[in-house]
Protein backbone atom coordinates (compact mmCIF):
# COMPACT_ATOMS: atom_id res chain seq x y z
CA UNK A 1 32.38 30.92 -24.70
CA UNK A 2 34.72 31.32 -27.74
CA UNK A 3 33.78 31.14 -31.26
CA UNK A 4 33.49 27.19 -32.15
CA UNK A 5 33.57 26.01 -28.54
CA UNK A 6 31.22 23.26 -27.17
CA UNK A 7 28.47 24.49 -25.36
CA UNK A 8 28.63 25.00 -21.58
CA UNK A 9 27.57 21.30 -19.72
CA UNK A 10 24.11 21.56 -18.24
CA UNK A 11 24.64 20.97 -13.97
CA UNK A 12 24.77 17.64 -13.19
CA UNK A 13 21.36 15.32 -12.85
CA UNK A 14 20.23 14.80 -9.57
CA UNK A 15 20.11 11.03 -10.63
CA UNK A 16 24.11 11.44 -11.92
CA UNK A 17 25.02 13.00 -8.85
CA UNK A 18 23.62 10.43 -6.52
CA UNK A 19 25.32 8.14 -8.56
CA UNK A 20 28.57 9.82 -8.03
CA UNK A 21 28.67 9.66 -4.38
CA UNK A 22 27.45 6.47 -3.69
CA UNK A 23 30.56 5.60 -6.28
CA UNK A 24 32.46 8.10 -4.12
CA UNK A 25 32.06 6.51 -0.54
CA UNK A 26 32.48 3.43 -1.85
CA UNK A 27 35.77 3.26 -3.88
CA UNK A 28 38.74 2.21 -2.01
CA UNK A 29 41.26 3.11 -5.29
CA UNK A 30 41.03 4.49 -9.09
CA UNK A 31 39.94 1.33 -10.29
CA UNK A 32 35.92 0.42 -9.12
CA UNK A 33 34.55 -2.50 -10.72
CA UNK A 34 31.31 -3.84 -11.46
CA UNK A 35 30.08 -4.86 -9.14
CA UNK A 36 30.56 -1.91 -6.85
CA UNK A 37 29.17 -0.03 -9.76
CA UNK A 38 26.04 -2.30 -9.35
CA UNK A 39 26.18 -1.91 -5.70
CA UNK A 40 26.70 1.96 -5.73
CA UNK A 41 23.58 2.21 -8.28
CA UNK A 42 21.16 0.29 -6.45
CA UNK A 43 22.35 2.04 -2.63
CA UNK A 44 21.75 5.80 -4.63
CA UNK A 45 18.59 4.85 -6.80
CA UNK A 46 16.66 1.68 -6.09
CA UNK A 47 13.43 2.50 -8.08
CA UNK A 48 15.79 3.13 -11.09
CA UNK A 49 18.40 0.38 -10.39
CA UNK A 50 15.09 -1.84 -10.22
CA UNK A 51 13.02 -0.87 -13.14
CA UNK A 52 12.78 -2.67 -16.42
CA UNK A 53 15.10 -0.22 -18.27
CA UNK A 54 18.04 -0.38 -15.74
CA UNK A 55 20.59 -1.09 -17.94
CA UNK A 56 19.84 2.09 -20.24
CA UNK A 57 19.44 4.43 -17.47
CA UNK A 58 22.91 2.73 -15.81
CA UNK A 59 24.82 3.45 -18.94
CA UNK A 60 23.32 6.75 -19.68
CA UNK A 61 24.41 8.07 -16.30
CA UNK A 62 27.62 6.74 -16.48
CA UNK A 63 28.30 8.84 -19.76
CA UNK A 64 27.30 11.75 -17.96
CA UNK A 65 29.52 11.14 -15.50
CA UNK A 66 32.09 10.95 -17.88
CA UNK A 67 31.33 13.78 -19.82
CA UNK A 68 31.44 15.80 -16.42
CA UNK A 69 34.70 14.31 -15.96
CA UNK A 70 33.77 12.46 -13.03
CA UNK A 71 34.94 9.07 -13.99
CA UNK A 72 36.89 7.87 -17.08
CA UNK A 73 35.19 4.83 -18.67
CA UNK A 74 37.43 1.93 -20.45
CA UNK A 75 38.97 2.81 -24.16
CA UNK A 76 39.65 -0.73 -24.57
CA UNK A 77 36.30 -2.71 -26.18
CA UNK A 78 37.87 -5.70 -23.93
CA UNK A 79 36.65 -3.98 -21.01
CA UNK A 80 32.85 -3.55 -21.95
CA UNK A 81 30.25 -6.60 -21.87
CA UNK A 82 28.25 -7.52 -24.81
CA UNK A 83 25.00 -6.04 -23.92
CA UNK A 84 22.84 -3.70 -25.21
CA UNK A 85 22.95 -1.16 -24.34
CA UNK A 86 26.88 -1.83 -23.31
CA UNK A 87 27.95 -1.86 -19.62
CA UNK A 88 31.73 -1.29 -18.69
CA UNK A 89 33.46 -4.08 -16.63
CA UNK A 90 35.14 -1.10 -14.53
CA UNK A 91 35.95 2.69 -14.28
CA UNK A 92 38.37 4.84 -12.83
CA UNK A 93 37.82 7.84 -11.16
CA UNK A 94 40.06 10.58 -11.36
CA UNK A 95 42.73 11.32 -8.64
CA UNK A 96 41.92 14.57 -6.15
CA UNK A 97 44.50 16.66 -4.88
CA UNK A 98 43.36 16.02 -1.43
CA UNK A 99 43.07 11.95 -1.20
CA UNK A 100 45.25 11.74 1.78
CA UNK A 101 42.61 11.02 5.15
CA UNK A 102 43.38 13.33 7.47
CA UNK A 103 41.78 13.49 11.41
CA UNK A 104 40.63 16.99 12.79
CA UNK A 105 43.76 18.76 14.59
CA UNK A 106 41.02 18.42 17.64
CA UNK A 107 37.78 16.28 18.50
CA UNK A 108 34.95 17.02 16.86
CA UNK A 109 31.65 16.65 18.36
CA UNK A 110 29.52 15.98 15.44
CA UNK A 111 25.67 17.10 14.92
CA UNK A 112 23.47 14.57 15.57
CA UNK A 113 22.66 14.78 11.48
CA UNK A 114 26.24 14.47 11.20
CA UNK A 115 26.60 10.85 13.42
CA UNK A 116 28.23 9.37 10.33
CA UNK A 117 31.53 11.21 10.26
CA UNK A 118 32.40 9.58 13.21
CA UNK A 119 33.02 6.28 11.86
CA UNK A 120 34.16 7.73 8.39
CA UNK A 121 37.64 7.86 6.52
CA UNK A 122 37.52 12.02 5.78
CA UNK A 123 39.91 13.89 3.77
CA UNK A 124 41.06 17.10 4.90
CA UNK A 125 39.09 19.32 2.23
CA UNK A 126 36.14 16.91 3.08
CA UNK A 127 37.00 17.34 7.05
CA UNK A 128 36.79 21.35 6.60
CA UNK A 129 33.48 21.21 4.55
CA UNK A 130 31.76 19.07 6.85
CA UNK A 131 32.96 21.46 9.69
CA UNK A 132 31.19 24.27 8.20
CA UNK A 133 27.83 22.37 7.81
CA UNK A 134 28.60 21.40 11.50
CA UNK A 135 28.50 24.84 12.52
CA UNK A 136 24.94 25.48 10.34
CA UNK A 137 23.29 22.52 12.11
CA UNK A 138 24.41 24.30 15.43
CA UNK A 139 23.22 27.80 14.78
CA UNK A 140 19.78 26.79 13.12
CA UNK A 141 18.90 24.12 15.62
CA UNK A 142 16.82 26.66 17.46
CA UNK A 143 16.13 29.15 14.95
CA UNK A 144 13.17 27.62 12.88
CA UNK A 145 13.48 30.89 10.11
CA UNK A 146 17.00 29.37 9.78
CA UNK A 147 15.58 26.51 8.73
CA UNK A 148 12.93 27.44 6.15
CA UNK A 149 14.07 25.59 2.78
CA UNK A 150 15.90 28.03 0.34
CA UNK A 151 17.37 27.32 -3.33
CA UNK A 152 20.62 25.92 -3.57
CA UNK A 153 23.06 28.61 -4.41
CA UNK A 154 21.10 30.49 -1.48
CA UNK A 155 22.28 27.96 1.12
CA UNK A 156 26.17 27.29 -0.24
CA UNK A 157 26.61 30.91 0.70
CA UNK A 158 25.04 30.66 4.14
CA UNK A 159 27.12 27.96 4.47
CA UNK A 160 30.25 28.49 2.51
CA UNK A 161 30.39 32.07 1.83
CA UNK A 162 31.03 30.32 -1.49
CA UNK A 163 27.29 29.86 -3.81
CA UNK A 164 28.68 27.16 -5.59
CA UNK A 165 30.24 25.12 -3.17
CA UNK A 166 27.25 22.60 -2.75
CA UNK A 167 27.04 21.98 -6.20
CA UNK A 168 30.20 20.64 -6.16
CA UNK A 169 29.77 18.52 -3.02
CA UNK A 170 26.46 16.84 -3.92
CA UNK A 171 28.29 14.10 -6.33
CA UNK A 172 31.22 13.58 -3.84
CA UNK A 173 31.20 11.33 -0.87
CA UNK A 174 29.91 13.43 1.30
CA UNK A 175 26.24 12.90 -0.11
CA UNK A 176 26.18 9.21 -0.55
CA UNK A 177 23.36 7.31 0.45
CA UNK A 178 23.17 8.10 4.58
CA UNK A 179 24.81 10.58 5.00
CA UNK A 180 24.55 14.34 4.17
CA UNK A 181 21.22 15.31 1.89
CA UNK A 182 19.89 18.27 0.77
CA UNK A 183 16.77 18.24 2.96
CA UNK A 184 18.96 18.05 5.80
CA UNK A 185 20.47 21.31 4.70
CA UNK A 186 16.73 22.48 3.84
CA UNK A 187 17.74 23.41 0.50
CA UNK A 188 16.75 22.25 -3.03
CA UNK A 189 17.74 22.56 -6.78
CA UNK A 190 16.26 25.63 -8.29
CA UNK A 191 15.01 24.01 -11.68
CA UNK A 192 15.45 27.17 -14.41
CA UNK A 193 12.23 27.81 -16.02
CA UNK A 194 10.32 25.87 -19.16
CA UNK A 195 9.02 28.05 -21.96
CA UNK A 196 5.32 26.47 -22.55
CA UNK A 197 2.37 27.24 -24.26
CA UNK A 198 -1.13 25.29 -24.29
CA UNK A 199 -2.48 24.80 -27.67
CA UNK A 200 -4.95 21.85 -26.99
CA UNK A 201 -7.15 19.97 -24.32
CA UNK A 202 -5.38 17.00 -24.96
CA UNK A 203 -2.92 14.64 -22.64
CA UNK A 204 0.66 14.64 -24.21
CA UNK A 205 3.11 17.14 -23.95
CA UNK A 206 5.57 17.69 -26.79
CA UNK A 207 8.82 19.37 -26.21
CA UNK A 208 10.89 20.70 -28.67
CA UNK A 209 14.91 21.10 -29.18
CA UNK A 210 15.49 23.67 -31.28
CA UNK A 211 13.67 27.47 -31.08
CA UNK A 212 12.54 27.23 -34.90
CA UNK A 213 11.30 23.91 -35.22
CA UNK A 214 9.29 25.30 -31.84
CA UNK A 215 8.08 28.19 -33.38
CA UNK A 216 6.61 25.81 -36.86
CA UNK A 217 5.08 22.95 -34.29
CA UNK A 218 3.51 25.34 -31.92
CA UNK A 219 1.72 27.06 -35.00
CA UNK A 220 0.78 24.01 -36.81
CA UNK A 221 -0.67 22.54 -33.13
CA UNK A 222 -2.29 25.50 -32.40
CA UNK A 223 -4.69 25.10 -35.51
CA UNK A 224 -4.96 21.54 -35.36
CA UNK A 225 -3.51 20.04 -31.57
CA UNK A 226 -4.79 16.19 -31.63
CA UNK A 227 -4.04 14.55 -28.15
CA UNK A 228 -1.16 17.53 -27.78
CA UNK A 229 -1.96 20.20 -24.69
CA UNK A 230 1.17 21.87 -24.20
CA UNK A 231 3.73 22.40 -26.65
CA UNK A 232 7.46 23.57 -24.59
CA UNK A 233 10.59 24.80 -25.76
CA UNK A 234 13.57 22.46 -24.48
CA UNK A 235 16.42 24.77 -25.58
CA UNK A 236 18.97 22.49 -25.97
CA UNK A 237 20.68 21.25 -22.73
CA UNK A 238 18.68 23.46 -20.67
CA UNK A 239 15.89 21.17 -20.83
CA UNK A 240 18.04 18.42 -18.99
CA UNK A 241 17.81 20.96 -16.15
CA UNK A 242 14.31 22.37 -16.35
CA UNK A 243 12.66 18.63 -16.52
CA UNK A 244 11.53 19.06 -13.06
CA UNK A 245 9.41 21.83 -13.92
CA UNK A 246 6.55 19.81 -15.64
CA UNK A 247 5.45 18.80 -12.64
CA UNK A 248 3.44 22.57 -12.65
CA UNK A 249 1.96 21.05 -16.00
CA UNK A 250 -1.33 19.81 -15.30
CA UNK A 251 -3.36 17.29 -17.01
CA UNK A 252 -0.02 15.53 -18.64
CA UNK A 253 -0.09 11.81 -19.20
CA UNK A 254 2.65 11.51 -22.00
CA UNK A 255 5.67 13.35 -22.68
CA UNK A 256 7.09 13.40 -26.66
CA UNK A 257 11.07 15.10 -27.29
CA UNK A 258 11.79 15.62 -30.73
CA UNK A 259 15.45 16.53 -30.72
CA UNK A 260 18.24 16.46 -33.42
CA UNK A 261 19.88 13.24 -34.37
CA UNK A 262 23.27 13.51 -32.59
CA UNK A 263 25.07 12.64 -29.67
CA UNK A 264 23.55 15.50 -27.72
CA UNK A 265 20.41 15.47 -29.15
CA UNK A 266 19.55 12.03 -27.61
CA UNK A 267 21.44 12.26 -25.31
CA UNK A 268 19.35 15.50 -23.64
CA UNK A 269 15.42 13.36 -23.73
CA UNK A 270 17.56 10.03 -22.20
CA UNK A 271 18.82 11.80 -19.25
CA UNK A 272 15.89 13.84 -18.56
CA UNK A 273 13.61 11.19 -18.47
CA UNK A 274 15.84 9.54 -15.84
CA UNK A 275 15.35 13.01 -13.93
CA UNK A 276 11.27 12.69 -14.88
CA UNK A 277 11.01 9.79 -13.42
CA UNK A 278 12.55 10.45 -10.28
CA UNK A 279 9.78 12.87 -10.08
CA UNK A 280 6.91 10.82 -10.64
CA UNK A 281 6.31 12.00 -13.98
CA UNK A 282 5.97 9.67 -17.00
CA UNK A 283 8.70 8.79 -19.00
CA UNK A 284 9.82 10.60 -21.91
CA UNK A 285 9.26 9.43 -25.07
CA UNK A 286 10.15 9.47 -28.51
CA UNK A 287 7.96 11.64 -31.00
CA UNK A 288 8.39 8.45 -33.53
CA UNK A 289 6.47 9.96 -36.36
CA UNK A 290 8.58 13.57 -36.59
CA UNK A 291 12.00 11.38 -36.04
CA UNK A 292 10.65 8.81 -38.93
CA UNK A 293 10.28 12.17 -41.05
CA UNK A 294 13.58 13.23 -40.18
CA UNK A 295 15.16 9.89 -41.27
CA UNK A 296 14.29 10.43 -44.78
CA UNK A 297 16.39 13.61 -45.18
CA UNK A 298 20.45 13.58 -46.32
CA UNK A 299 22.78 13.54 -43.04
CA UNK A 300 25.31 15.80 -42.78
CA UNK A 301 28.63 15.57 -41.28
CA UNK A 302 29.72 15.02 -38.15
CA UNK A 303 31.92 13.26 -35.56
CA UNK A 304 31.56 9.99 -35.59
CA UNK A 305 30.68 8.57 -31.58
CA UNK A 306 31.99 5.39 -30.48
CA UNK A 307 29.93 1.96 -30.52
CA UNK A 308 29.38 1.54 -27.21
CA UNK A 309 28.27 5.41 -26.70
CA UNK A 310 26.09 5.09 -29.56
CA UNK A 311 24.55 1.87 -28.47
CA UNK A 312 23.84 4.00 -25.43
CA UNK A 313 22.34 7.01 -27.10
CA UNK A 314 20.25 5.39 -29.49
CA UNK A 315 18.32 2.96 -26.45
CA UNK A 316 15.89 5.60 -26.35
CA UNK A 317 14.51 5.30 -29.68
CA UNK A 318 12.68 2.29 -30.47
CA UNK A 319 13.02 -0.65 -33.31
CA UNK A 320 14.07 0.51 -36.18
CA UNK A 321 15.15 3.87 -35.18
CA UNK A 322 17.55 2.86 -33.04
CA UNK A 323 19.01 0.73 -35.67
CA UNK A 324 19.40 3.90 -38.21
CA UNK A 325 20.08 6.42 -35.26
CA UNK A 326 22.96 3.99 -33.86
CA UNK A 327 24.20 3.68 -37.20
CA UNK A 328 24.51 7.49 -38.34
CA UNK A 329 26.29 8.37 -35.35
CA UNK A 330 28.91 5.57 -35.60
CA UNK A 331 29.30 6.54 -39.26
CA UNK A 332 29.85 10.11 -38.46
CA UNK A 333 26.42 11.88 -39.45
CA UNK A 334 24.00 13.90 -37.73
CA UNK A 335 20.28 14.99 -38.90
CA UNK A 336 18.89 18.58 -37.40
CA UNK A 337 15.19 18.67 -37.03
CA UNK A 338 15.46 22.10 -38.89
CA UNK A 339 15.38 19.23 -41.46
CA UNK A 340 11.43 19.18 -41.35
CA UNK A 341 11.34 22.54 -42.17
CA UNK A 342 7.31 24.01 -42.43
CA UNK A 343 7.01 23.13 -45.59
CA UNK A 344 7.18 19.56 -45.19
CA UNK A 345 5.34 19.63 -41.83
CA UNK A 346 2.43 21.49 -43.26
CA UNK A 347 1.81 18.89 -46.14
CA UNK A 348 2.46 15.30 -44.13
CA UNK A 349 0.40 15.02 -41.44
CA UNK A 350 1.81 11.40 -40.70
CA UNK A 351 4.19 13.09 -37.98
CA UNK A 352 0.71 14.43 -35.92
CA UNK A 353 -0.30 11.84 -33.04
């Protein structure tokens, strides 16, 4: 990474990626409307597409769709509905290199797991990577070891020769709702690991951005924890990633984020409570008292985010916050939580919960 350069994307949510494909099988051109959008959400993730907050988890995947570049969403304020947070009234996927359909130069007999292709419209790239999985579901079929689950990168090169293959099929077609999973494939994603560290008997987790602001929480806590058990390092993106992992966590009832107050900074707790949930963990939420803090401190500059993104970002925080958050990012401002340095921490104990 160069000097200056944005920080690396973390992989794509499980909850993004099923949203992709269903998107993916479903999209006869560029242009997908609503109501496919609709459609494609509810095929991929019923319990989300069905929940009370279904509008703020449909929006925040969509961004991170488009900030993986997997759909472009409308520039034109004509094109997005008057909700809150706002929806767009259609996107446009990107064109592939290899959009042509193209038939096997001879019959295939598919897998019985692979039943589906026979009745599908497959590209040639998609054709050749469905072959290959073809031939896996033929060699394991009596060779139980075969079939033992492994991590993800493990199976792409059992299957590919290529580790990173999967990771870009799982948000393509070829994973939409009925057709190829990963348990199929007896894989799964490898969450990285989630610096922790207990400091109370209590219920609520509290994760933490930024490695300093850790290291002042988790010694404040430690002397005096309230309802807070563990106390975990997010590390930026990689928390978006590592979610999964507080599953291991036991005797958590509430989860708290304190983040900075920018576009990635909400943007991280909003996505990986999407990825929480999917896991039957509680939703993550706000630590209102540390972000009320932070609110009283000067912004800084920054660049200013687009209304409709910022409508989407700031969801997560409740009334008021949103309010102020929404409005420092479409102003241009940002607030680090390096903001509520020690000092102040130490003194105001109205942030503790």
């Amino acid at each position: 990474m160069t000097a200056g350069s944005p920080p690396p994307l973390p992989p794509l949510s499980p909850a993004a990626a099923s949203l992709s494909a269903a998107l993916q099988a479903r999209a006869e051109k560029a242009t997908v409307s609503r109501a496919t959008l609709v459609e494609a959400f509810t095929a991929a993730l019923p319990g989300l597409a069905s929940g009370e907050h279904a509008r703020t988890a449909l929006a925040t995947l969509l961004h991170e769709l488009a900030d993986h570049r997997l759909l472009n969403l409308p520039t034109s304020s004509a094109h997005w509905d008057a909700g809150r947070p706002r929806l767009p009234e259609q996107v446009r996927l990107p064109a592939t290199t290899s959009a042509a359909p193209r038939a096997p130069r001879e019959p295939v007999s598919w897998r019985p797991e692979l039943d589906w292709a026979y009745t599908t419209r497959l590209t040639a790239a998609q054709t050749e990577d469905l072959l290959a999985c073809n031939r896996w579901f033929r060699d394991s079929s009596n060779a139980p070891d075969r079939r033992t689950p492994i991590p993800l990168r493990e199976r792409s090169y059992e299957i590919f020769r290529d580790e990173k293959r999967l990771d870009a099929l799982i948000s393509g077609a070829l994973f939409a709702p009925g057709r190829l999973t990963l348990d199929q494939l007896a894989t799964y994603r490898q969450p990285p690991p989630l610096a922790h560290h207990q400091v109370g008997d209590g219920d609520t987790l509290l994760v933490v951005e930024n490695s300093d602001t850790y290291a002042t929480l988790h010694d404040l806590l430690s002397k005096q924890p309230g309802r807070t058990r563990f106390i975990a390092f997010g590390a930026g993106r990689s928390f978006e990633a590592s979610v999964s992992r507080l599953t291991e966590l036991p005797g958590i009832h509430r989860i708290l984020y304190y983040g900075d107050l920018d576009a990635d900074g909400m943007a991280i707790p909003a996505r990986a409570s999407l990825t929480a949930l999917q896991h039957g963990l509680p939703p993550i939420e706000p630590a209102t008292g540390l972000y009320q803090l932070l609110l009283g401190h000067t912004p800084t500059p920054s660049t200013p985010i687009a209304d409709d993104r910022a409508q989407t970002l700031a969801a997560w925080l409740p009334t008021p916050l949103s309010t102020q958050a929404h409005d420092l990012l479409t102003a241009g401002q940002r607030l680090a939580q390096e903001a509520t340095n020690r000092n102040q921490l130490s003194v105001d104990s109205s942030w503790r919960t």
